[in-house]
Protein backbone atom coordinates (compact mmCIF):
# COMPACT_ATOMS: atom_id res chain seq x y z
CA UNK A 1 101.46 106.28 92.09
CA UNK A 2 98.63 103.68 90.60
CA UNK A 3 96.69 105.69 88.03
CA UNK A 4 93.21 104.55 89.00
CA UNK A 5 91.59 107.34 86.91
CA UNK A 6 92.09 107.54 83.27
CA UNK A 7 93.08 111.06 81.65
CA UNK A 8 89.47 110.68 79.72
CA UNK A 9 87.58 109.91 82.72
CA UNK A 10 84.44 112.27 82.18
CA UNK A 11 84.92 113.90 85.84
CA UNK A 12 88.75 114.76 84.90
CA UNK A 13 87.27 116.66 81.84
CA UNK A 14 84.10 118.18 83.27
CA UNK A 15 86.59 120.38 85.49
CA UNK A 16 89.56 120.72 83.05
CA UNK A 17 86.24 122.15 80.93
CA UNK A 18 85.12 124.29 84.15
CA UNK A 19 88.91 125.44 84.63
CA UNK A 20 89.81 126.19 80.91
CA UNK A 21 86.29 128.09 80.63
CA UNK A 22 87.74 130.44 83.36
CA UNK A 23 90.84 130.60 81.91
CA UNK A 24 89.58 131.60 78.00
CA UNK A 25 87.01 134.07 80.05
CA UNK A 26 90.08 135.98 81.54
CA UNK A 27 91.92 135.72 78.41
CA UNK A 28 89.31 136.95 76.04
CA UNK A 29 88.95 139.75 78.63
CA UNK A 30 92.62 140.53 78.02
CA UNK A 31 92.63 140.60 74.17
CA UNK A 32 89.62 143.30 74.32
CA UNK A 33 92.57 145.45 75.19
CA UNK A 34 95.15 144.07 74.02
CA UNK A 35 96.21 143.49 69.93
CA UNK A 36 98.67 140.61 69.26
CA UNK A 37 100.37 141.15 65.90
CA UNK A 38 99.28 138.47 62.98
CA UNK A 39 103.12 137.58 62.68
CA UNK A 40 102.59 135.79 66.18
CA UNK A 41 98.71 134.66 65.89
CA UNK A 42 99.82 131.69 65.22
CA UNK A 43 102.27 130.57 68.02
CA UNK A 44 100.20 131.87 70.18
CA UNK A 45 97.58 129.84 69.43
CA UNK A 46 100.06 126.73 69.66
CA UNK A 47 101.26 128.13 72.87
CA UNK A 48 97.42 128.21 73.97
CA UNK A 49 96.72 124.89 73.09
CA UNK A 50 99.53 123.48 74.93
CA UNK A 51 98.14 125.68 78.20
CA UNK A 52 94.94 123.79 77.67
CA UNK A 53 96.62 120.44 77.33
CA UNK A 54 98.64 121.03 80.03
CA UNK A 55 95.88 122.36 82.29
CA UNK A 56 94.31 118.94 81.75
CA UNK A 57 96.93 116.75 82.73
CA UNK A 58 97.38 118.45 86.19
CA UNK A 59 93.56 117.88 86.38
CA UNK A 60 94.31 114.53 85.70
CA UNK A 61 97.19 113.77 88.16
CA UNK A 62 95.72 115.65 90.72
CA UNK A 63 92.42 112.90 90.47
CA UNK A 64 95.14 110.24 90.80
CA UNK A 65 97.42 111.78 93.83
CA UNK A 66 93.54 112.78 96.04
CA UNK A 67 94.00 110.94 99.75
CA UNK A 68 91.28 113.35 101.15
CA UNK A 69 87.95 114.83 100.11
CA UNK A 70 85.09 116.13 102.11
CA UNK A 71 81.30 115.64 100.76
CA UNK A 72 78.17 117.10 102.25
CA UNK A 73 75.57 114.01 102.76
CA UNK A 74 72.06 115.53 103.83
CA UNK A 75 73.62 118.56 105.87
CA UNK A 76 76.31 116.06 107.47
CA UNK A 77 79.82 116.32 106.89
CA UNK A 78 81.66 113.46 105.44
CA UNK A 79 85.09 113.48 105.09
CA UNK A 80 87.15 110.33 103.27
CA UNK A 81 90.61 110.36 104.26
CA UNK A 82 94.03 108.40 104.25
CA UNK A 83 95.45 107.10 107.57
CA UNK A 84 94.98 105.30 111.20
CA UNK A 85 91.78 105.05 113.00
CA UNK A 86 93.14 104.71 115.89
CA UNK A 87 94.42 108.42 115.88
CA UNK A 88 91.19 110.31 114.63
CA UNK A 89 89.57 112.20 117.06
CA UNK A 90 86.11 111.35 118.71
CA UNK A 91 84.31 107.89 118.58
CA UNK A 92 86.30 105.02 116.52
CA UNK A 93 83.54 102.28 115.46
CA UNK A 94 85.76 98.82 115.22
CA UNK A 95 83.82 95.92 113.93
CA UNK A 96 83.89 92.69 115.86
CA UNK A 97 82.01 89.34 114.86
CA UNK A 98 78.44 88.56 115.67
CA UNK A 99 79.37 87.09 119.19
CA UNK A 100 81.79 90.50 119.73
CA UNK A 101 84.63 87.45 120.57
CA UNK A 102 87.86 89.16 122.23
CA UNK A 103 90.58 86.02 121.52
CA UNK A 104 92.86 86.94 119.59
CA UNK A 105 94.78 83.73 118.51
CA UNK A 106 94.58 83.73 114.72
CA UNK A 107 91.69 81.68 115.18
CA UNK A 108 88.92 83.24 116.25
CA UNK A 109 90.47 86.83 115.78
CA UNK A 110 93.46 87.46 113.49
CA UNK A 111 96.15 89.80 114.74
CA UNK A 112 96.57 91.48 111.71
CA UNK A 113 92.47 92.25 111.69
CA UNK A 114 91.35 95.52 112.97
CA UNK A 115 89.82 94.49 116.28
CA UNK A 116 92.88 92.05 116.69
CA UNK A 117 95.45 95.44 116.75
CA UNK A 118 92.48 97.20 119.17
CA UNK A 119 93.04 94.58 121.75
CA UNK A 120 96.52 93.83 121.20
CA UNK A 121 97.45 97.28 121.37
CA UNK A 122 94.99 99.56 122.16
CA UNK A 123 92.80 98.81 125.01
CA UNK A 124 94.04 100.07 128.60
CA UNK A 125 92.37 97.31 130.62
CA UNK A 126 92.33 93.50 130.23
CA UNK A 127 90.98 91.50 128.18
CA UNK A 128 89.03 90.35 130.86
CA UNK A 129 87.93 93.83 131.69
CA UNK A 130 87.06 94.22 128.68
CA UNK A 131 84.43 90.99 128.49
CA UNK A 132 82.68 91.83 131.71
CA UNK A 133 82.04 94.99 130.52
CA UNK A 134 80.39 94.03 127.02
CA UNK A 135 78.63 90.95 129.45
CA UNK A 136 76.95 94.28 131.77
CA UNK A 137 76.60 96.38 128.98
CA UNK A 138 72.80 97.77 128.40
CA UNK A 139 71.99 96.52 124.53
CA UNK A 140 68.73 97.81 123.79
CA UNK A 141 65.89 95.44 123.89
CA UNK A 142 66.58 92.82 120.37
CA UNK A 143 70.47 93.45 120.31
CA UNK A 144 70.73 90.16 121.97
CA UNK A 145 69.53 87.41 119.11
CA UNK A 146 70.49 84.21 121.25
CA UNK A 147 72.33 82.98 123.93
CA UNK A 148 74.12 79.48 125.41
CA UNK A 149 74.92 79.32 121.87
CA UNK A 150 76.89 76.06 121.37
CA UNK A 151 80.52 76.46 120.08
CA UNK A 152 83.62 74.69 120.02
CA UNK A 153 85.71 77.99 121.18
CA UNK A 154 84.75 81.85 121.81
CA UNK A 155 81.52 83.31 123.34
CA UNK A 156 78.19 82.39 123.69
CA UNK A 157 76.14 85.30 123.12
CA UNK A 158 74.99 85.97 119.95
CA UNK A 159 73.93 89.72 118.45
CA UNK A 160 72.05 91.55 116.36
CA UNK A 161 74.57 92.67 113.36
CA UNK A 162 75.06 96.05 114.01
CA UNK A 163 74.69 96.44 117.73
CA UNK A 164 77.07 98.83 119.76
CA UNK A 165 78.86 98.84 122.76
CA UNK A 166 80.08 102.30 123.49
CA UNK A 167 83.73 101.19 125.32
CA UNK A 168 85.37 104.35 126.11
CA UNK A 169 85.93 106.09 122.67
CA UNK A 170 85.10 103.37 120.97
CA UNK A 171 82.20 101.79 119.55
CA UNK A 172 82.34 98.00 119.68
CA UNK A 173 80.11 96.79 116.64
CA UNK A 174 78.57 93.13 115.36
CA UNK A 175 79.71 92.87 112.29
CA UNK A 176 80.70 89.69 110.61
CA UNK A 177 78.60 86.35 111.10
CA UNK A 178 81.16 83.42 111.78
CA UNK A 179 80.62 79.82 110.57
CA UNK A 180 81.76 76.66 111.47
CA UNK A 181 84.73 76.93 110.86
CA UNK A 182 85.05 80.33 112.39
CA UNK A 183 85.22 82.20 109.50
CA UNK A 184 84.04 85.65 109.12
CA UNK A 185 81.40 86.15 106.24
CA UNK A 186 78.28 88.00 105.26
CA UNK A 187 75.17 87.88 102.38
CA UNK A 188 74.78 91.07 100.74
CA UNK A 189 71.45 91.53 102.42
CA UNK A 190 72.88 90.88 105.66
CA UNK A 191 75.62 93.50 105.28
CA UNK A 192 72.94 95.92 104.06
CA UNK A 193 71.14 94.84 107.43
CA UNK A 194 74.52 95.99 109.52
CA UNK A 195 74.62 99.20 108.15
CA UNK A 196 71.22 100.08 108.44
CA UNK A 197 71.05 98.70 111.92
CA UNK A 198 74.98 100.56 112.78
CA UNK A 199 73.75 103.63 111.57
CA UNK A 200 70.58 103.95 113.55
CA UNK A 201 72.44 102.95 116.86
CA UNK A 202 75.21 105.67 116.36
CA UNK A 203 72.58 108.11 116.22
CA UNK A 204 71.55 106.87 119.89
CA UNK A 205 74.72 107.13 121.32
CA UNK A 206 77.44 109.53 119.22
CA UNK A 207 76.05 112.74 122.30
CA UNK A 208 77.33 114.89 119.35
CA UNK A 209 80.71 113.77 118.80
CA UNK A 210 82.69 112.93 115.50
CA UNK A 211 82.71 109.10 114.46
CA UNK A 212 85.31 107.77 112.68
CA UNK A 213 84.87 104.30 111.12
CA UNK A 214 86.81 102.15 108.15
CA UNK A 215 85.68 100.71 104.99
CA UNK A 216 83.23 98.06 106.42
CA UNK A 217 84.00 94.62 104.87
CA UNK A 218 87.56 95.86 103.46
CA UNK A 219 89.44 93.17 105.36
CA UNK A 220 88.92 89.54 105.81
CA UNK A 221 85.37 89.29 105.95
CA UNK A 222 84.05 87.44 103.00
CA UNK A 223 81.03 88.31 101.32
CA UNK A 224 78.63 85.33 99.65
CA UNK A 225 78.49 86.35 96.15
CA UNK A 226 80.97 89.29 95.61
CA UNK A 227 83.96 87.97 95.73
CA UNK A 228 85.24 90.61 93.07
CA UNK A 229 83.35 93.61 95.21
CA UNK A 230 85.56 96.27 95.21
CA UNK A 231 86.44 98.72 98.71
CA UNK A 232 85.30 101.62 96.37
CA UNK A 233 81.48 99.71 95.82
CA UNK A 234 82.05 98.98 99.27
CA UNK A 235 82.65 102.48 100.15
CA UNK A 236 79.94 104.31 97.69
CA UNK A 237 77.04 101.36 99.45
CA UNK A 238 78.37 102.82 102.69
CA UNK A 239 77.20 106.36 101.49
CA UNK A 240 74.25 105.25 100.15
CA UNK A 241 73.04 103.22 103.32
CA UNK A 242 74.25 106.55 105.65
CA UNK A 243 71.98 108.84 103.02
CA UNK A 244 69.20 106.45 103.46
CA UNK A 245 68.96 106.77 107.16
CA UNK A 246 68.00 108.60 109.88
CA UNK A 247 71.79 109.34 110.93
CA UNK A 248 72.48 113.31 110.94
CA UNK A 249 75.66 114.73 112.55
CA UNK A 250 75.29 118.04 113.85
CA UNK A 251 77.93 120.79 113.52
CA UNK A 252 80.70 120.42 114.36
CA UNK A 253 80.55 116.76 114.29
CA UNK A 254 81.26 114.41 111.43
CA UNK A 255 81.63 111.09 109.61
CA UNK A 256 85.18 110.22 108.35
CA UNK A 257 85.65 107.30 106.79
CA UNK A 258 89.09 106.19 106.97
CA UNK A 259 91.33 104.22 104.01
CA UNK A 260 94.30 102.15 104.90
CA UNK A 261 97.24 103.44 102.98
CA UNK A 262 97.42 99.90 101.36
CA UNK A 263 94.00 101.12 99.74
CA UNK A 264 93.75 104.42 98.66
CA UNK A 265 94.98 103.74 95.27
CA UNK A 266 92.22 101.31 94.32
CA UNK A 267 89.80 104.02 95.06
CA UNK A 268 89.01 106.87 92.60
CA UNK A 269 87.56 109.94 95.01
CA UNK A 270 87.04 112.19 92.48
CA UNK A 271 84.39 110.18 91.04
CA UNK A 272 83.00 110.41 94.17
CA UNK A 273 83.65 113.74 95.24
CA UNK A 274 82.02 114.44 91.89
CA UNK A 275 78.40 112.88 92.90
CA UNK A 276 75.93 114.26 94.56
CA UNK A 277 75.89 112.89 97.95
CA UNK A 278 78.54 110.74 97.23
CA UNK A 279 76.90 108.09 95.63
């Protein structure tokens, strides 16, 4: 286990305080009644110390072993958890370029990516199915930037960054802008843009169901500037953008926001769980 929260960290000792407060409470409570002899004063008060030392560094290991925690974000639900997308219930948003491409060939789409394992493994239908469908599918009026783009491989229709197309339980999103070279990348502005955009078109179409989405930008897409941007800044400007906008779930739906197991311990929940609102 990767101790990404250090035994000083001020939210490990805020509720080590909280939880040794209760603990001297009950204890002082006890005393009232009960009269230790002065011969043993003393190791008890060793004895006490140690409880209080000890009480501290299960505080502090249990920061470092969270995988889940569940936050309330303007009456919405938000739970952060460990594990595969593709077996959450509800809606699963899975982000797809700017031109919502469907080759997988390491080229254009990596297999390893997230939309890469969605086609290779979970859609029912074709491939080809699945392009005339996006092709029919009603955007709303300015989800469509440009089309007859001109490229040397993959589609020609460009959209808005954060556009949906509801595909079963899915939600098929524009994500990434691809240069030249086909590479996926974004401006911090731009992924600011996507979010804002993403969450105002899930509250169009999520009919009251749970959405489950990953850590936008976690993978391969590269973004101008923050090279060093970590999935937990990444994750709190996620929060902060969902706070921001008009997106509400109604009981009993809810966000999760799902961590690969490769990144959980690069991202300290407690500090989060500690905020208010997450962020």
């Amino acid at each position: 286990m990767k101790l990404k929260v250090t035994i000083f960290d001020r939210n490990v000792i805020k509720r080590s305080v909280k939880f040794i407060a209760g603990v001297s409470t009950g204890l002082s409570a006890v005393l009232l009644f009960v009269d230790i002899p002065s011969d043993y004063k003393i190791r008890a008060g060793i004895a006490f110390l140690v409880v209080l030392a000890l009480i501290h560094i299960a505080t502090w290991l249990r920061a470092n072993s969270l995988r889940e925690i569940s936050i309330e974000i303007e009456g919405s639900t938000v739970n952060i958890t460990t594990g595969d997308i593709f077996k959450q219930k509800g809606l699963k948003a899975i982000a797809f370029n700017e031109y919502l491409d469907t080759q997988v060939d390491n080229v254009i789409i990596s297999k390893a990516s997230l939309n890469g394992k969605f086609i290779e493994s979970e859609l029912k239908e074709s491939v080809k199915d699945l392009d005339a469908y996006i092709a029919h599918f009603p955007f709303d009026d300015g989800d469509i930037v440009e089309t007859e783009v001109q490229r040397r491989i993959g589609k020609t229709t460009r959209y808005r960054l954060g556009t949906i197309c509801v595909y079963n339980d899915f939600l098929i999103t524009a994500f990434a802008r691809f240069d030249a070279k086909n590479q996926a990348n974004l401006t911090m502005p731009e992924y600011l843009e996507f979010l804002i955009n993403f969450w105002d078109r899930v509250n169009k179409v999520y009919a009251q169901q749970s959405v489950s989405t990953t850590i936008f930008g976690s993978g391969i897409t590269r973004i101008k500037g923050h090279r060093s941007i970590s999935d937990e800044d990444l994750l709190k400007i996620m929060l902060w953008t969902f706070r921001i906008s008009e997106m509400r779930f109604k009981y009993p739906a809810k966000l999760t926001i799902v961590i690969h197991e490769s990144k959980i311990d690069q991202i300290n929940l407690l500090d989060i769980a500690s905020v208010k609102n997450g962020v």
